[in-house]
Structure formats: structure tokens, C-alpha cells
Protein backbone atom coordinates (compact mmCIF):
# COMPACT_ATOMS: atom_id res chain seq x y z
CA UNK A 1 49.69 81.24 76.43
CA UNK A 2 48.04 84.60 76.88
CA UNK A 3 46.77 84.31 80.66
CA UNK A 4 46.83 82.44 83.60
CA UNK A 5 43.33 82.29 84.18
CA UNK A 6 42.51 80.28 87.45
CA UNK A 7 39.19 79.57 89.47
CA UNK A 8 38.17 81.77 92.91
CA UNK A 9 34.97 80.46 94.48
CA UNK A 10 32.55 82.24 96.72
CA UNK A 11 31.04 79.35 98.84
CA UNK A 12 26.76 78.54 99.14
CA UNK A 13 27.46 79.73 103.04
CA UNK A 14 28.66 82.82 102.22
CA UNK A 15 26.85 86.33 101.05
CA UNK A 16 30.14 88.50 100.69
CA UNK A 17 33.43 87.63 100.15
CA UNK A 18 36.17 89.43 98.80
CA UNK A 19 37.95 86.73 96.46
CA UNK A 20 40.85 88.46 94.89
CA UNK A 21 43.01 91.58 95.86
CA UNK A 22 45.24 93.45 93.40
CA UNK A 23 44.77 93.63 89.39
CA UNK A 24 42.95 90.95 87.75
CA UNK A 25 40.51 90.58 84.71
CA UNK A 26 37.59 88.32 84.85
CA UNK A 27 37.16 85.73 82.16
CA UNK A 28 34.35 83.66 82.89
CA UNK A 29 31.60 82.99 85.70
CA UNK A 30 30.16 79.65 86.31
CA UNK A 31 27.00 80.37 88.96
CA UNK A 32 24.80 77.19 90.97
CA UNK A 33 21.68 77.78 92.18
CA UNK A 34 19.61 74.87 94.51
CA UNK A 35 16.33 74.28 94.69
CA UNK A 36 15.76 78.07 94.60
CA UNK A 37 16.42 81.18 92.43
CA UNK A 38 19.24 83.23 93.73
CA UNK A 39 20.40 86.93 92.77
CA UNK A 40 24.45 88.13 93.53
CA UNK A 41 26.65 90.79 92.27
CA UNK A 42 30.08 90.62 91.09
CA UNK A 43 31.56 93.84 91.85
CA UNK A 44 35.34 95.68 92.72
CA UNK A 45 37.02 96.47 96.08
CA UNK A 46 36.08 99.76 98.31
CA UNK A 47 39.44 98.13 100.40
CA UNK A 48 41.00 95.28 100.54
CA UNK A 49 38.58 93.57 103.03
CA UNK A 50 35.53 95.01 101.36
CA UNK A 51 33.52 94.43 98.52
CA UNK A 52 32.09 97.45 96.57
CA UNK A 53 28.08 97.73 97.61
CA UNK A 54 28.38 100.85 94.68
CA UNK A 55 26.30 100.60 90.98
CA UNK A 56 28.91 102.96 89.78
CA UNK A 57 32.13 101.44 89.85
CA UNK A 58 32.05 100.40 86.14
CA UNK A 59 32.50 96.60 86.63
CA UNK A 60 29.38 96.24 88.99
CA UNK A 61 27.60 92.74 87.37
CA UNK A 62 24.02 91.61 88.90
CA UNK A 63 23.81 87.98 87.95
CA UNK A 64 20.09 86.16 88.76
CA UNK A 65 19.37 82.23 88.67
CA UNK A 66 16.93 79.81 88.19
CA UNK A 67 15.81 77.41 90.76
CA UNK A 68 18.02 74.64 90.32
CA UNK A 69 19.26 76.17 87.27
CA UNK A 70 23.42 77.30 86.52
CA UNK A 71 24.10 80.38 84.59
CA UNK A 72 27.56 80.47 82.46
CA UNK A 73 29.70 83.58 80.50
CA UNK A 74 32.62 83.54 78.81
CA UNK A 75 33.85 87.09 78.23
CA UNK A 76 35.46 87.73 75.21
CA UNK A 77 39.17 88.73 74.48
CA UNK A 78 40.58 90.61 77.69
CA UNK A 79 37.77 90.24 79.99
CA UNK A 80 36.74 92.86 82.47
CA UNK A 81 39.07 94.33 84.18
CA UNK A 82 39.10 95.21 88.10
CA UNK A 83 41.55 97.77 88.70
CA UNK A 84 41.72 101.22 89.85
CA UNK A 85 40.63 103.27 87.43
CA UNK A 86 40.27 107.25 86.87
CA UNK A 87 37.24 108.68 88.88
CA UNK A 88 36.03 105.77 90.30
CA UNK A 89 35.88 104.26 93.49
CA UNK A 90 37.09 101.32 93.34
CA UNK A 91 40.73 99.49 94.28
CA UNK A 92 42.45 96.53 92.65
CA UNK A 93 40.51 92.76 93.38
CA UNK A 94 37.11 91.40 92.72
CA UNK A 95 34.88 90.13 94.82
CA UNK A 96 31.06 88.88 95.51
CA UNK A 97 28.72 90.62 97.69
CA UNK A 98 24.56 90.01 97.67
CA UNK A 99 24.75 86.41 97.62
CA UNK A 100 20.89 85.50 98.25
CA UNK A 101 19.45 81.61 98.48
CA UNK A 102 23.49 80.06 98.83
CA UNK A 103 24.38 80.25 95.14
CA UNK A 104 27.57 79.17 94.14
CA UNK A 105 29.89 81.28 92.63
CA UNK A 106 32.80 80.52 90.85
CA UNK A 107 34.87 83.21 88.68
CA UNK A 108 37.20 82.49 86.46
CA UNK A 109 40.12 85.75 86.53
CA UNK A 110 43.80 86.43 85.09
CA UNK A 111 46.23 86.30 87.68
């Protein structure tokens, strides 16, 4: 087996939420919307509490859905990986800030 890829979820009720802290790849996103369209960004850590609000960290992902609609990836071969890297601002997790209209997020990242 090459990973241990597991499921973090970012609930409808919440519009940031740090949802893993230390080195991890993402593999996969599986995103709900309701009745309306939604927008969120997948994005590294400024801290551990803290979700990145910053276009430049270099794994900053804006994800938009349909009303009523679910939007799917699977990333090929080693994912994206969120981790400190040189000259960026970011530290080790992912998590999932601008959640508009209660989508649900789930990622799917290497433990």
C-alpha cells in the first residue's frame, strides 16, 4: 500500500477550519453544495490554529459549486503536498477557510 489516505471534513456550519496539522498530501476532494452555489478555498497553515487567507502559498485551491450540485478530484500520483516549503509562508497542515452558502467539504489526505 502506498498511503494511508483517510477523510477530514469541514462541516456545512462552518466557514474556516483548520483540518489537519503537520505534513500531509491531499489526494482527493469530494465538495456538497445545497440548494445554492457555494465558493471555498483549500489552502495551508499561517499556524497551527490558522488557515492561510494568502494566494501565494503555492497550494492555495478556490473550489466553486453548483446549486445543489457536488464537485469531485482525484489528484494524480503524490497529490499536493502541504508542508513547509522554501520561501513561502506557510507551515505543515491543510485546512478550509471561505466556506460561503454551508458547503460540505470533505478532503481526502496522506497521513
Amino acid at each position: 500500500m502506498k498511503s494511508d489516505v483517510k477523510p477530514v471534513i469541514c462541516a456545512s456550519n462552518v466557514s474556516t477550519a483548520v483540518l489537519f496539522t503537520g505534513p500531509t498530501r491531499l489526494r482527493g476532494y469530494m465538495i456538497q453544495a445545497g440548494g445554492t452555489s457555494g465558493t471555498c478555498i483549500i489552502n495551508g497553515l499561517a499556524n497551527t490554529t490558522t488557515v492561510s487567507t494568502s494566494t501565494n502559498t503555492q497550494v492555495y485551491i478556490p473550489i466553486q459549486v453548483g446549486a445543489s450540485q457536488t464537485e469531485t478530484l482525484n489528484l494524480p500520483e503524490d497529490g499536493v503536498l502541504y508542508a513547509q516549503r522554501n520561501g513561502t509562508a506557510i507551515v505543515d497542515g491543510i485546512g478550509v477557510t471561505a466556506n460561503s452558502s454551508a458547503l460540505n467539504v470533505t478532503l481526502f489526505i496522506d497521513k
